[in-house]
C-alpha atoms as a PDB file:
ATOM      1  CA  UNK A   1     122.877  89.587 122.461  1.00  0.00           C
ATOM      2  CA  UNK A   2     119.630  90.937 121.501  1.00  0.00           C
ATOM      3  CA  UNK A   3     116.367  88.479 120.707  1.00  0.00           C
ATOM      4  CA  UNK A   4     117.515  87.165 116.887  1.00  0.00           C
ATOM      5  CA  UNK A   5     113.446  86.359 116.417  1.00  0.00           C
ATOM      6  CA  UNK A   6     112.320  89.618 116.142  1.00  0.00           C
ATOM      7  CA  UNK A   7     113.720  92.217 113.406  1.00  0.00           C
ATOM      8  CA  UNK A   8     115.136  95.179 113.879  1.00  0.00           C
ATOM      9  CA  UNK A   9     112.586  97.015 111.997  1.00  0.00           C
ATOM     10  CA  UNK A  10     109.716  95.826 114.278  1.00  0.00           C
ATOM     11  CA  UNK A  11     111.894  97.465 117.593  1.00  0.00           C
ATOM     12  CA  UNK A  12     110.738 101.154 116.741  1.00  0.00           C
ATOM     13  CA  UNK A  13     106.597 100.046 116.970  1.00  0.00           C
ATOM     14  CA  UNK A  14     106.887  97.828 119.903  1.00  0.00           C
ATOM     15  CA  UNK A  15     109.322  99.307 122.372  1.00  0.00           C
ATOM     16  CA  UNK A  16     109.823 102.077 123.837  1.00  0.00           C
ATOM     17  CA  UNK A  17     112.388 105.135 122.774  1.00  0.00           C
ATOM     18  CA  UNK A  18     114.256 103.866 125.963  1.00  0.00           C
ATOM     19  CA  UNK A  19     114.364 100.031 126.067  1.00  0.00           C
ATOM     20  CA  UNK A  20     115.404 100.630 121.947  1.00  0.00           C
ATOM     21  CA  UNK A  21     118.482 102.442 123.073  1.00  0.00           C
ATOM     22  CA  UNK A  22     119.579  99.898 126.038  1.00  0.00           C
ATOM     23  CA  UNK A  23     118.786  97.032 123.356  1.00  0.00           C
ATOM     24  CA  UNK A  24     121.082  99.075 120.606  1.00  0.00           C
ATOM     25  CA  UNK A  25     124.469  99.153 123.472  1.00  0.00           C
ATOM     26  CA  UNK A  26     124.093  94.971 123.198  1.00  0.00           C
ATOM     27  CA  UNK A  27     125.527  95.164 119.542  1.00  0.00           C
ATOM     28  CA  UNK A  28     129.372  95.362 119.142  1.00  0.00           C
ATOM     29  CA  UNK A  29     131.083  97.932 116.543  1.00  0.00           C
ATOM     30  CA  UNK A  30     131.957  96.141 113.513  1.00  0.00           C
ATOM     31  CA  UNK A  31     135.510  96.736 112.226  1.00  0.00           C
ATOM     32  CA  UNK A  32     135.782  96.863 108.552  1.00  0.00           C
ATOM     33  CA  UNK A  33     136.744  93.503 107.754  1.00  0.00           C
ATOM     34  CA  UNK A  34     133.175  92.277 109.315  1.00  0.00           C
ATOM     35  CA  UNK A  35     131.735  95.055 107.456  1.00  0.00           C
ATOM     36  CA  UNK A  36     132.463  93.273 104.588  1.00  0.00           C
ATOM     37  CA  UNK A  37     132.169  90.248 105.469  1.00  0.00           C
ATOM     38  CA  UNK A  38     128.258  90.496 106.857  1.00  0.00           C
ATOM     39  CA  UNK A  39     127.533  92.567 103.310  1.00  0.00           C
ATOM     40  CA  UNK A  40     128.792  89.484 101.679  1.00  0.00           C
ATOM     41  CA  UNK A  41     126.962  87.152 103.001  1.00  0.00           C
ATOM     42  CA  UNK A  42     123.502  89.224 102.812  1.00  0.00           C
ATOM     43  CA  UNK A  43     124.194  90.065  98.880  1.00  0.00           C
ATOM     44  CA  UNK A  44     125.399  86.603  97.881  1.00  0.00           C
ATOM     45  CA  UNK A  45     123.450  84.394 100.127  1.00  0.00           C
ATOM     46  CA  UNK A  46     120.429  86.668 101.339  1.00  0.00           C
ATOM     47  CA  UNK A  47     121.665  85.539 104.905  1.00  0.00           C
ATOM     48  CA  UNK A  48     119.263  87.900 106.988  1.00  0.00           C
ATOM     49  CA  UNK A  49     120.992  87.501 110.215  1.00  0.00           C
ATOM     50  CA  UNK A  50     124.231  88.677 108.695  1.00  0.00           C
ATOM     51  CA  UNK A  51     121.871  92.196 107.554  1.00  0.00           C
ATOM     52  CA  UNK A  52     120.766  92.238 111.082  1.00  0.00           C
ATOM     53  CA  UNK A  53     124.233  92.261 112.808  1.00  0.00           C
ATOM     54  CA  UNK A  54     125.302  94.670 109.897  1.00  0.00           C
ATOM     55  CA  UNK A  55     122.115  96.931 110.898  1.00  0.00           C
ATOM     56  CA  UNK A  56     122.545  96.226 114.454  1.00  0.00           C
ATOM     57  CA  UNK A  57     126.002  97.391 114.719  1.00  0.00           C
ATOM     58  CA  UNK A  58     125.383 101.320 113.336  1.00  0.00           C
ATOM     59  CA  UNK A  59     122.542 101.541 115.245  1.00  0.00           C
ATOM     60  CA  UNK A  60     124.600 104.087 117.391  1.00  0.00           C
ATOM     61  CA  UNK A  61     125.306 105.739 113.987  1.00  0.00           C
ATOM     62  CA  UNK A  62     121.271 106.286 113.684  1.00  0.00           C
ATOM     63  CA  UNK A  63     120.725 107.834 116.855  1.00  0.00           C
ATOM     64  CA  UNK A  64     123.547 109.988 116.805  1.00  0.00           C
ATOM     65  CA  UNK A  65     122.514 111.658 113.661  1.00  0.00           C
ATOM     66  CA  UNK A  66     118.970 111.524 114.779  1.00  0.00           C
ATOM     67  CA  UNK A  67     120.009 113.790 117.923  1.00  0.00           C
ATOM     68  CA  UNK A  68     121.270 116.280 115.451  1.00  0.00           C
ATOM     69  CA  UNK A  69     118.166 117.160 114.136  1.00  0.00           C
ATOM     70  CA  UNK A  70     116.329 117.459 117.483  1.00  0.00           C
ATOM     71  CA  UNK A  71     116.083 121.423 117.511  1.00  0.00           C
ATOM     72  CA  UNK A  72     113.534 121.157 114.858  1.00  0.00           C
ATOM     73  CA  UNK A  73     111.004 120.289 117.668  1.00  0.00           C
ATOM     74  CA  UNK A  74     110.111 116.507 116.253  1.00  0.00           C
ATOM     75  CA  UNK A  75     110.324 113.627 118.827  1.00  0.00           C
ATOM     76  CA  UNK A  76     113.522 112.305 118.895  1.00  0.00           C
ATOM     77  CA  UNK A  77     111.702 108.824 118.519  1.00  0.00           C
ATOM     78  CA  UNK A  78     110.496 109.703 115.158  1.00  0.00           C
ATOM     79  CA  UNK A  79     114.211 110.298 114.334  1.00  0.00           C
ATOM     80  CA  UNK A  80     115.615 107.935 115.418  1.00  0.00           C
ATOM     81  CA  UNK A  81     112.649 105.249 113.641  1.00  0.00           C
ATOM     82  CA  UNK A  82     113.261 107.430 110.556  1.00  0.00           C
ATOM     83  CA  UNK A  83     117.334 106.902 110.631  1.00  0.00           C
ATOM     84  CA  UNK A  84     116.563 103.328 111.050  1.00  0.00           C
ATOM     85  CA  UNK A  85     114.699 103.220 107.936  1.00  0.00           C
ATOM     86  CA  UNK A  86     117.699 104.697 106.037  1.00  0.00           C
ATOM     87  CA  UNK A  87     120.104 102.465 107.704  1.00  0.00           C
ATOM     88  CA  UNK A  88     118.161  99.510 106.363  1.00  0.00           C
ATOM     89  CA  UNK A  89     118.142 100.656 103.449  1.00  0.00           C
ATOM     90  CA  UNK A  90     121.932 101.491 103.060  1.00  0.00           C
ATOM     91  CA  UNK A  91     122.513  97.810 104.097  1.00  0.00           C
ATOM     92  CA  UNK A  92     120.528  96.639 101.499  1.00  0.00           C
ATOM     93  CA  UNK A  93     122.228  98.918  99.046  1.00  0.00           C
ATOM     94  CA  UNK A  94     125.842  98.094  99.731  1.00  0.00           C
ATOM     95  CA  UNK A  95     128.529  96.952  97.738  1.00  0.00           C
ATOM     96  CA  UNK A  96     131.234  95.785  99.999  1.00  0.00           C
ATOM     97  CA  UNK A  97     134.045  95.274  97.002  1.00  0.00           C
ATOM     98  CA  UNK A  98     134.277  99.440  96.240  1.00  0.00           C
ATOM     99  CA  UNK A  99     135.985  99.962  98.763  1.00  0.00           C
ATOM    100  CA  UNK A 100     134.034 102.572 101.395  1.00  0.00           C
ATOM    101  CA  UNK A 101     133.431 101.471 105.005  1.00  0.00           C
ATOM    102  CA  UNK A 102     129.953 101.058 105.521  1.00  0.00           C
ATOM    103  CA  UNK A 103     129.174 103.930 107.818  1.00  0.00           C
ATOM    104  CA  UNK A 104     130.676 106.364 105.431  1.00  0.00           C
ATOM    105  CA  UNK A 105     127.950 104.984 102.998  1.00  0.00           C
ATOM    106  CA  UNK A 106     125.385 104.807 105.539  1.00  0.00           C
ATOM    107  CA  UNK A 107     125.494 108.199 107.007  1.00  0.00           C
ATOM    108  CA  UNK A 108     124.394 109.616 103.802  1.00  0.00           C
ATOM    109  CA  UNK A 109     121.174 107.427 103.617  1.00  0.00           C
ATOM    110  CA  UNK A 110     120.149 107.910 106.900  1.00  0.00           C
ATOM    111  CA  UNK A 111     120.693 111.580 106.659  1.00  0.00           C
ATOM    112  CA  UNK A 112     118.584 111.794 103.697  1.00  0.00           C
ATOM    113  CA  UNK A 113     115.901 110.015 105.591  1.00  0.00           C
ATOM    114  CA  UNK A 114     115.683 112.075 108.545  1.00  0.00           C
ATOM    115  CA  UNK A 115     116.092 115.163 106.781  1.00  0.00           C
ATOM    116  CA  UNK A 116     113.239 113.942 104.464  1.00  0.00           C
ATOM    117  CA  UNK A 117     111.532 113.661 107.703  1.00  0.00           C
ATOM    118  CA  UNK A 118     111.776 117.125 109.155  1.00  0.00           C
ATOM    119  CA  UNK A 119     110.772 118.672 105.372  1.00  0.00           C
ATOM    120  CA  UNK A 120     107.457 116.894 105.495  1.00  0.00           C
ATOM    121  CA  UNK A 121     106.707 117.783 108.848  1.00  0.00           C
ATOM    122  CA  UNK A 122     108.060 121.249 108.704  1.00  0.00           C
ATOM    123  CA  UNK A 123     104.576 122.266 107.421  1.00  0.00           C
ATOM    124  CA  UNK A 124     104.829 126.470 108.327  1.00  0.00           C
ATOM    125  CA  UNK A 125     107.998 126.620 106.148  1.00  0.00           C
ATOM    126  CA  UNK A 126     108.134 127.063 102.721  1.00  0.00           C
ATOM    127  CA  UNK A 127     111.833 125.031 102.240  1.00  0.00           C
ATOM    128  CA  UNK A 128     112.825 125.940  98.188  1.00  0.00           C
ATOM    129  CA  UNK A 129     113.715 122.851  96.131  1.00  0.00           C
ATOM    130  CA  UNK A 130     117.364 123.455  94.698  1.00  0.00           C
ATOM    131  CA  UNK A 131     120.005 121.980  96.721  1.00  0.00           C
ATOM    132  CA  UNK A 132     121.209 125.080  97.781  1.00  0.00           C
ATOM    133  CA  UNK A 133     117.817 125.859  99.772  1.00  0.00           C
ATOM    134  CA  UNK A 134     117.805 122.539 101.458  1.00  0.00           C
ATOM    135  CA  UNK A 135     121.231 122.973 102.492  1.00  0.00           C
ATOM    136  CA  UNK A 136     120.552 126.632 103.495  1.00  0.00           C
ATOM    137  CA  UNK A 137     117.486 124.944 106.012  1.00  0.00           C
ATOM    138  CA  UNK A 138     119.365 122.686 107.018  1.00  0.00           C
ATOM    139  CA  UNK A 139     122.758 124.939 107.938  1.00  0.00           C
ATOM    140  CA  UNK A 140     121.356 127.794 108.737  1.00  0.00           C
ATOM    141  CA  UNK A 141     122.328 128.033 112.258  1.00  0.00           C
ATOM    142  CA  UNK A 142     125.678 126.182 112.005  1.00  0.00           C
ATOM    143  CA  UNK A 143     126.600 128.883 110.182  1.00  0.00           C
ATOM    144  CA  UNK A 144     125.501 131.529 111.938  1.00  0.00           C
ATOM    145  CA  UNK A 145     127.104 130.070 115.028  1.00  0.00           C
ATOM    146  CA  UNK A 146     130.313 130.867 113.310  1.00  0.00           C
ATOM    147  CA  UNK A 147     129.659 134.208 112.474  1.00  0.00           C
ATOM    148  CA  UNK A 148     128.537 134.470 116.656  1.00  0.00           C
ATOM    149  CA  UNK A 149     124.942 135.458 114.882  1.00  0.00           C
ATOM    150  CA  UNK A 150     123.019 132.806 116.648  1.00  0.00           C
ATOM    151  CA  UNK A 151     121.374 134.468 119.326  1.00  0.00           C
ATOM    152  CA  UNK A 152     120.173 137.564 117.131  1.00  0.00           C
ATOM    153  CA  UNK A 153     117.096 138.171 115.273  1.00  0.00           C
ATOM    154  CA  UNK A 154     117.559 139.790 112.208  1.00  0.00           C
ATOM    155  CA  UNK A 155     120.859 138.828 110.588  1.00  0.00           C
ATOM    156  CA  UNK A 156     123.292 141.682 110.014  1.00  0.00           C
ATOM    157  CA  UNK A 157     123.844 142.603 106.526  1.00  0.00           C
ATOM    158  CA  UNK A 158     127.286 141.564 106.695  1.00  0.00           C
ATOM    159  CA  UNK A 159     126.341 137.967 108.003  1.00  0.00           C
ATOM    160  CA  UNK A 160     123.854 137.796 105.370  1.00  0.00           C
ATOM    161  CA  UNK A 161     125.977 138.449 102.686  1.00  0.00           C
ATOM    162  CA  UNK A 162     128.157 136.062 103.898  1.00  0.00           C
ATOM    163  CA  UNK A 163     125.895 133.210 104.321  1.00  0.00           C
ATOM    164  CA  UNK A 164     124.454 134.442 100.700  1.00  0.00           C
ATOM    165  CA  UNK A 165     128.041 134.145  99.214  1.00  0.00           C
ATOM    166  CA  UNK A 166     128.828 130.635 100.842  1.00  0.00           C
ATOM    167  CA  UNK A 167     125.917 128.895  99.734  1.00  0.00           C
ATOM    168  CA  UNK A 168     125.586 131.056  96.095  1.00  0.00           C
ATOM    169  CA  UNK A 169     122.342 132.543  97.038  1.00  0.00           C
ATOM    170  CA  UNK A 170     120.847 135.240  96.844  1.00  0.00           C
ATOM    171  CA  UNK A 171     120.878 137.794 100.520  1.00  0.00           C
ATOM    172  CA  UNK A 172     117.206 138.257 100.435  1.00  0.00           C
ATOM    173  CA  UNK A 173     116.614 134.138  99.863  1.00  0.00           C
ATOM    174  CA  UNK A 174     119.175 134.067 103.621  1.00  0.00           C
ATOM    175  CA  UNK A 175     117.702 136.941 105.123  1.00  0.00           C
ATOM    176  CA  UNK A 176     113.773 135.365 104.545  1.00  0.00           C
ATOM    177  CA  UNK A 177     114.821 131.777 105.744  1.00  0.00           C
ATOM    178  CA  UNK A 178     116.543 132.941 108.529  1.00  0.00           C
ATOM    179  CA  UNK A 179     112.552 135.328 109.687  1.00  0.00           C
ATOM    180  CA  UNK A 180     110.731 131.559 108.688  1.00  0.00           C
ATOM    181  CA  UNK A 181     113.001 129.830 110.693  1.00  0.00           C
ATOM    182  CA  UNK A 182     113.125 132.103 113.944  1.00  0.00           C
ATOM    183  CA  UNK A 183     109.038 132.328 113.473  1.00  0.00           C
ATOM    184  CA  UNK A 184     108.600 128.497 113.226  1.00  0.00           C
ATOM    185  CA  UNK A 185     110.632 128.379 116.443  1.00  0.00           C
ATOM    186  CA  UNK A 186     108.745 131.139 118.571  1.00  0.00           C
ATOM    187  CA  UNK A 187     105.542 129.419 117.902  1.00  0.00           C
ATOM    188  CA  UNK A 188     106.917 127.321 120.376  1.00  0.00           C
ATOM    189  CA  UNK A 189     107.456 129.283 122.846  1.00  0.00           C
ATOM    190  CA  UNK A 190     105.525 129.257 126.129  1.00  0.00           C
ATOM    191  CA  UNK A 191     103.022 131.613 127.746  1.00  0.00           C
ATOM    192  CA  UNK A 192     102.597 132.073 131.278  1.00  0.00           C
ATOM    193  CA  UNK A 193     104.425 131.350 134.111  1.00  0.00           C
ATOM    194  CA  UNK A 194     103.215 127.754 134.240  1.00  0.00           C
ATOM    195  CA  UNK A 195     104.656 127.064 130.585  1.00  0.00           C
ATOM    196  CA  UNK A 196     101.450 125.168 129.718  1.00  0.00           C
ATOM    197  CA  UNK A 197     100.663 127.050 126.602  1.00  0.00           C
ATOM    198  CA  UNK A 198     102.221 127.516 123.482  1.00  0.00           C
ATOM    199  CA  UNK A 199     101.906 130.908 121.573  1.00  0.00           C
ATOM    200  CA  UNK A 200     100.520 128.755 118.732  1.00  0.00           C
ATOM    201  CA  UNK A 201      98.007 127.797 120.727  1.00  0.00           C
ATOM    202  CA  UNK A 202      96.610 131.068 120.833  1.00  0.00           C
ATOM    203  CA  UNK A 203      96.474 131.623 116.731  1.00  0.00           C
ATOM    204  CA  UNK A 204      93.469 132.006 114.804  1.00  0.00           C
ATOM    205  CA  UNK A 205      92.987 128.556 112.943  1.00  0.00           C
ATOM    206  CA  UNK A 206      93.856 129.483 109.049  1.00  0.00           C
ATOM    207  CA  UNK A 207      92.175 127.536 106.823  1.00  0.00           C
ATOM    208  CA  UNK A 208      93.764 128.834 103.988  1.00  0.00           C
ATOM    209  CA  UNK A 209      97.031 128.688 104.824  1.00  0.00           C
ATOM    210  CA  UNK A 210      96.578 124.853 106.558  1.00  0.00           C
ATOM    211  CA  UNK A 211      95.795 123.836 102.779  1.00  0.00           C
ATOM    212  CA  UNK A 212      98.584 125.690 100.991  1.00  0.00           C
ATOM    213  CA  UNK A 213     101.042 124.340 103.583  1.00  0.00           C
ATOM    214  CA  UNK A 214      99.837 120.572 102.830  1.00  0.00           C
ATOM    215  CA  UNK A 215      99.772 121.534  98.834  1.00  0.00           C
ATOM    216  CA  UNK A 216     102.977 122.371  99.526  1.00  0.00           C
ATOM    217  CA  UNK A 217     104.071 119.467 101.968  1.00  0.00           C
ATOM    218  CA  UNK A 218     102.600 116.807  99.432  1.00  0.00           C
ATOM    219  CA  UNK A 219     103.969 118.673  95.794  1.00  0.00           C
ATOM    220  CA  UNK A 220     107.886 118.009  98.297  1.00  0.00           C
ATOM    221  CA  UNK A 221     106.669 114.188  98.790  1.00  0.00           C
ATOM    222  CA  UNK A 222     105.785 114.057  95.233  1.00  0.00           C
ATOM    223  CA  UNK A 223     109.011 115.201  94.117  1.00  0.00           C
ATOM    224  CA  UNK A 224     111.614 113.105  96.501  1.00  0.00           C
ATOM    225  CA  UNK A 225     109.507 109.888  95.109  1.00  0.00           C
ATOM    226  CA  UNK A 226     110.064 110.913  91.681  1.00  0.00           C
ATOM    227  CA  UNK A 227     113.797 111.529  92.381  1.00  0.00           C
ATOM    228  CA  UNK A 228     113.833 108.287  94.479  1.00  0.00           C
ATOM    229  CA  UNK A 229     112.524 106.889  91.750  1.00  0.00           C
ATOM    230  CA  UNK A 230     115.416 108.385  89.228  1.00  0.00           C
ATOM    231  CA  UNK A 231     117.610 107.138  91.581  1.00  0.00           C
ATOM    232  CA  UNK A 232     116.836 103.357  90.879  1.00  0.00           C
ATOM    233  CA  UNK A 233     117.388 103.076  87.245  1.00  0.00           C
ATOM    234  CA  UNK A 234     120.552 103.546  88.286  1.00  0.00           C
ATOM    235  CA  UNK A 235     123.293 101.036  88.562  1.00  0.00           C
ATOM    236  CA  UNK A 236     125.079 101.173  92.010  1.00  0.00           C
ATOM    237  CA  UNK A 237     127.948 102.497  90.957  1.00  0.00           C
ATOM    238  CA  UNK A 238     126.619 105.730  88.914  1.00  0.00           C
ATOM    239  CA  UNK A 239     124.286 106.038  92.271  1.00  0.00           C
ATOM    240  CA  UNK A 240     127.276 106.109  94.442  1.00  0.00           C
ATOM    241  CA  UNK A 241     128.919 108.652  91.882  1.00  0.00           C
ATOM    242  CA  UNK A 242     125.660 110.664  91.859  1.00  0.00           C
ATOM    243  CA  UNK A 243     124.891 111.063  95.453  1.00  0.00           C
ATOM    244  CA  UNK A 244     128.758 111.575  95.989  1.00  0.00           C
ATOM    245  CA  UNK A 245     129.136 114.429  93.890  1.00  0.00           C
ATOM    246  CA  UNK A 246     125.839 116.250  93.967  1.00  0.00           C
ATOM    247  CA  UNK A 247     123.724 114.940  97.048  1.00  0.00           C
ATOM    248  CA  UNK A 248     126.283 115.590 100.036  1.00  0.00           C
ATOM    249  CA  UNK A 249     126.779 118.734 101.869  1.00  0.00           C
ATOM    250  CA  UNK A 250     130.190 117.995 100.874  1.00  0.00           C
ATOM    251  CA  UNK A 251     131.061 116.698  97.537  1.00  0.00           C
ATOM    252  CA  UNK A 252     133.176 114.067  96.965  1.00  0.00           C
ATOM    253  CA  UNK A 253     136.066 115.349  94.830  1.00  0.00           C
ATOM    254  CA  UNK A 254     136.122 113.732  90.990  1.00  0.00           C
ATOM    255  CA  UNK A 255     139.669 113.007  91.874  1.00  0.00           C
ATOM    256  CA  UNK A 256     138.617 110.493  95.293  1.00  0.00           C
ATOM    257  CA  UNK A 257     135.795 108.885  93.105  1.00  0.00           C
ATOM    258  CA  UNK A 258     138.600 108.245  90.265  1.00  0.00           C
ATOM    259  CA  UNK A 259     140.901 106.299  92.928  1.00  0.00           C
ATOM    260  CA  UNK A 260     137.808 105.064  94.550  1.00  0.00           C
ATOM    261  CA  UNK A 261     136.717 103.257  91.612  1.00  0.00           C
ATOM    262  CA  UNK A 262     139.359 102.694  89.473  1.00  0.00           C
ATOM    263  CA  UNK A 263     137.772 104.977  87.191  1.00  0.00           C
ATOM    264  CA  UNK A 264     139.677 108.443  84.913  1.00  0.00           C
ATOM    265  CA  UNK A 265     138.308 112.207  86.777  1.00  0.00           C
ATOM    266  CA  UNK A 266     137.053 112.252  83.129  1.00  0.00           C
ATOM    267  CA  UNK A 267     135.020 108.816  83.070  1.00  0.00           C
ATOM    268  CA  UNK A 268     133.669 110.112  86.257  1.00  0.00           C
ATOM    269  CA  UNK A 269     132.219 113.070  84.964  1.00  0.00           C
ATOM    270  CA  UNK A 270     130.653 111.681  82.196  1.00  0.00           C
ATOM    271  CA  UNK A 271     129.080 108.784  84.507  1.00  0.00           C
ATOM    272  CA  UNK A 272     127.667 112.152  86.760  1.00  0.00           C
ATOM    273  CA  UNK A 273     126.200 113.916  83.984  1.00  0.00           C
ATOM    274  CA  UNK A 274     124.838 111.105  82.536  1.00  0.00           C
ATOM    275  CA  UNK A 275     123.101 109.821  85.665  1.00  0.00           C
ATOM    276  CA  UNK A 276     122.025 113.251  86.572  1.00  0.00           C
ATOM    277  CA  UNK A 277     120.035 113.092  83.143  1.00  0.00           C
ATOM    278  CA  UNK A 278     118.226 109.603  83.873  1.00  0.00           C
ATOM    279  CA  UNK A 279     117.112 111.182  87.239  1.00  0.00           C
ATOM    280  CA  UNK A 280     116.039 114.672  85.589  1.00  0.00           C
ATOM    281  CA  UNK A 281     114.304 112.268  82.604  1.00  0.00           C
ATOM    282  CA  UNK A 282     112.822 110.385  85.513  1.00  0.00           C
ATOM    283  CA  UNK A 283     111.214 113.134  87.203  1.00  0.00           C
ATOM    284  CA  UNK A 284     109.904 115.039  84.199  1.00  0.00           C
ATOM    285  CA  UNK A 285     108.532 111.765  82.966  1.00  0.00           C
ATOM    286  CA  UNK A 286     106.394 111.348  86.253  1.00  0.00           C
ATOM    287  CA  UNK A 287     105.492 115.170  85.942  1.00  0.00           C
ATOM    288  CA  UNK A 288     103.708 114.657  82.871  1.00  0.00           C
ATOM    289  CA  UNK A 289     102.302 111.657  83.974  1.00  0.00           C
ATOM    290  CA  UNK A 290     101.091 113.194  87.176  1.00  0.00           C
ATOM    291  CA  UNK A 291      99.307 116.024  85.297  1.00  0.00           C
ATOM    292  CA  UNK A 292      97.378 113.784  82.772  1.00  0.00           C
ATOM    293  CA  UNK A 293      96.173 112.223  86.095  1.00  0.00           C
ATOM    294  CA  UNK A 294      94.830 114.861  87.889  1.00  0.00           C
ATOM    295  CA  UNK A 295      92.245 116.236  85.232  1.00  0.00           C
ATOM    296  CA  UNK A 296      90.585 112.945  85.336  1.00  0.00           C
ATOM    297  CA  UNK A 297      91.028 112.690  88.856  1.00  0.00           C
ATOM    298  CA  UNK A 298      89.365 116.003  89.053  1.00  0.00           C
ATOM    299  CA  UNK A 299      86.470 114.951  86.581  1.00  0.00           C
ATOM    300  CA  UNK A 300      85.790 111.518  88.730  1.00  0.00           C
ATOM    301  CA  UNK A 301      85.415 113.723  91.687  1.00  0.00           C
ATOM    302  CA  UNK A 302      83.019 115.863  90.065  1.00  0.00           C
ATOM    303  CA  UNK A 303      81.042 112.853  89.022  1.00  0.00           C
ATOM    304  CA  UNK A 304      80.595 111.791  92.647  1.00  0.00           C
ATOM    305  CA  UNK A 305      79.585 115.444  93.476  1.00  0.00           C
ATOM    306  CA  UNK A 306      77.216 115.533  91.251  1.00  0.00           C
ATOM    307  CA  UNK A 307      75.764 111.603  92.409  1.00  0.00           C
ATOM    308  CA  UNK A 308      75.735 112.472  95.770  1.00  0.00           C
ATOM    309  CA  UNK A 309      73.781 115.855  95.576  1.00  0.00           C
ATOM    310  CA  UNK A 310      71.058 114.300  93.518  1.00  0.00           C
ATOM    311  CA  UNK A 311      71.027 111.434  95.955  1.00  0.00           C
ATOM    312  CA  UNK A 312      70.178 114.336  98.614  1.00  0.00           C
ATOM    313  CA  UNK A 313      67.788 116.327  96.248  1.00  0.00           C
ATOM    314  CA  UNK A 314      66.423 113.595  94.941  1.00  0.00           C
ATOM    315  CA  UNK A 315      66.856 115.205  91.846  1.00  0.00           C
ATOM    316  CA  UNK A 316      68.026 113.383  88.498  1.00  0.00           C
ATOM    317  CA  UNK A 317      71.090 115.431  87.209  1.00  0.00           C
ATOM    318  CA  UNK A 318      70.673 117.137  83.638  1.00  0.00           C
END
């Protein structure tokens, strides 16, 4: 079994990509009862080494969603470290006595995670912030592998609409993703026989467009805080509801959650909506907040301006 005296959480600093994955093959699959069992034991008795063996044995779990994610071009390393994060926080968050298996509840969180991942660090696209843009990033080629469009440029107009139709978006939104996405990916291309150069490599450096991409990359962060943030004014089981019906790829059906917990399709609905208007109160709330910050942010800065040009002048400022 693996060394109990150092986390889980440290693994992804210390070793290597490689030693991490011969470590992870030490730690048995859990059946359900043990599930339950370890989850238990952590939420009634804060026994850590119960969360470790919980963690420990969906580790697999992690890296196989992590490998899912690799054509984005990010170090699988970075994944994988990210999925971890999500698993550990899924076993933090679970409540063995509703009745999913763990990994069905897990895969959502470290999903999230990663995917949160690749958003922030997809700097050259601009992703959209509805849930039918992130899903279009994020599906994009699945799709067109089913409509045999992967290897073209240009999606046909017939793909497009498609696409468009599936995901209730616009053709031009589909069509415009689909030119960001191929771009992003022949910047990565190689030049020269010896494949030592990248096309990007050869681009002017923008200025310009470096800043709006990191307005943009931070005004994302901002946001998934805020709805993070939503998120935990929320009791477990309207947070389960929530992220079941409105933060999978594929929604849970009102009808599942209702047998799941025990609940009417009608009680579930109005748990939804009203958890879907804490988070939206949540994230307006730290909206306003973060725009009565940033005038006085702006006006401290300009203080220090000023200070530090009449410390080089010498001059006294008026």
């Amino acid at each position: 079994m693996p060394n109990r005296n150092q986390p889980l959480s440290d693994t992804r600093s210390v070793e290597p990509l490689t030693l991490f994955l011969k470590d992870m093959r030490r730690y048995d699959l859990l059946t359900a009862e043990e599930e339950r069992e370890l989850a238990r034991r952590w939420r009634d008795h804060d026994d850590a080494g119960a969360l470790d063996r919980l963690i420990g044995g969906h580790l697999r779990l992690a890296v196989g969603v992590a490998k899912r994610f690799r054509r984005y071009g990010l170090p699988l390393a970075d994944l994988v470290a990210e999925g971890n994060i999500g698993l550990m926080r899924a076993a933090r968050k679970f409540d063995p006595d509703r009745g999913f298996r763990f990994s069905t509840y897990a895969h959502w969180w470290i999903r999230a995670a990663i995917q949160d991942h690749v958003l922030q660090n997809w700097s050259l696209v601009k992703i959209g912030s509805t849930t039918a843009h992130r899903t279009l990033f994020f599906s994009l080629r699945h799709l067109k592998a089913k409509l045999k469009e992967l290897d073209s440029g240009d999606l046909s107009p017939e793909a497009a609409a498609a696409i468009a139709t599936e995901l209730d978006l616009p053709e031009r939104e589909v069509v415009e993703m689909n030119r960001r996405l191929a771009a992003d990916r022949s910047l990565n291309a190689t030049v020269g026989d010896e494949g030592e150069m990248e096309w990007q490599d050869l681009l002017a450096d923008d200025r310009a467009d470096q800043e709006t991409a990191l307005a943009e990359t931070e005004e994302r962060i901002r946001h998934k805080r805020l709805i993070a943030l939503g998120l935990e004014r929320l009791t477990e089981r309207d947070r389960q509801i929530l992220i079941a019906r409105r933060l999978l790829d594929e929604p849970v059906t009102a009808d599942e959650l209702s047998r799941r917990f025990n609940l009417s399709r009608q009680r579930i609905g109005q748990i939804e909506a009203a958890a879907m208007r804490t988070v939206r109160k949540a994230v307006l709330a730290g909206r306003a907040a973060q725009a009565t910050q940033r005038p006085v942010a702006r006006q401290t800065a300009g203080k220090k301006a000023v200070k530090a040009r009449s410390r080089r002048t010498g001059r006294v400022p008026g």
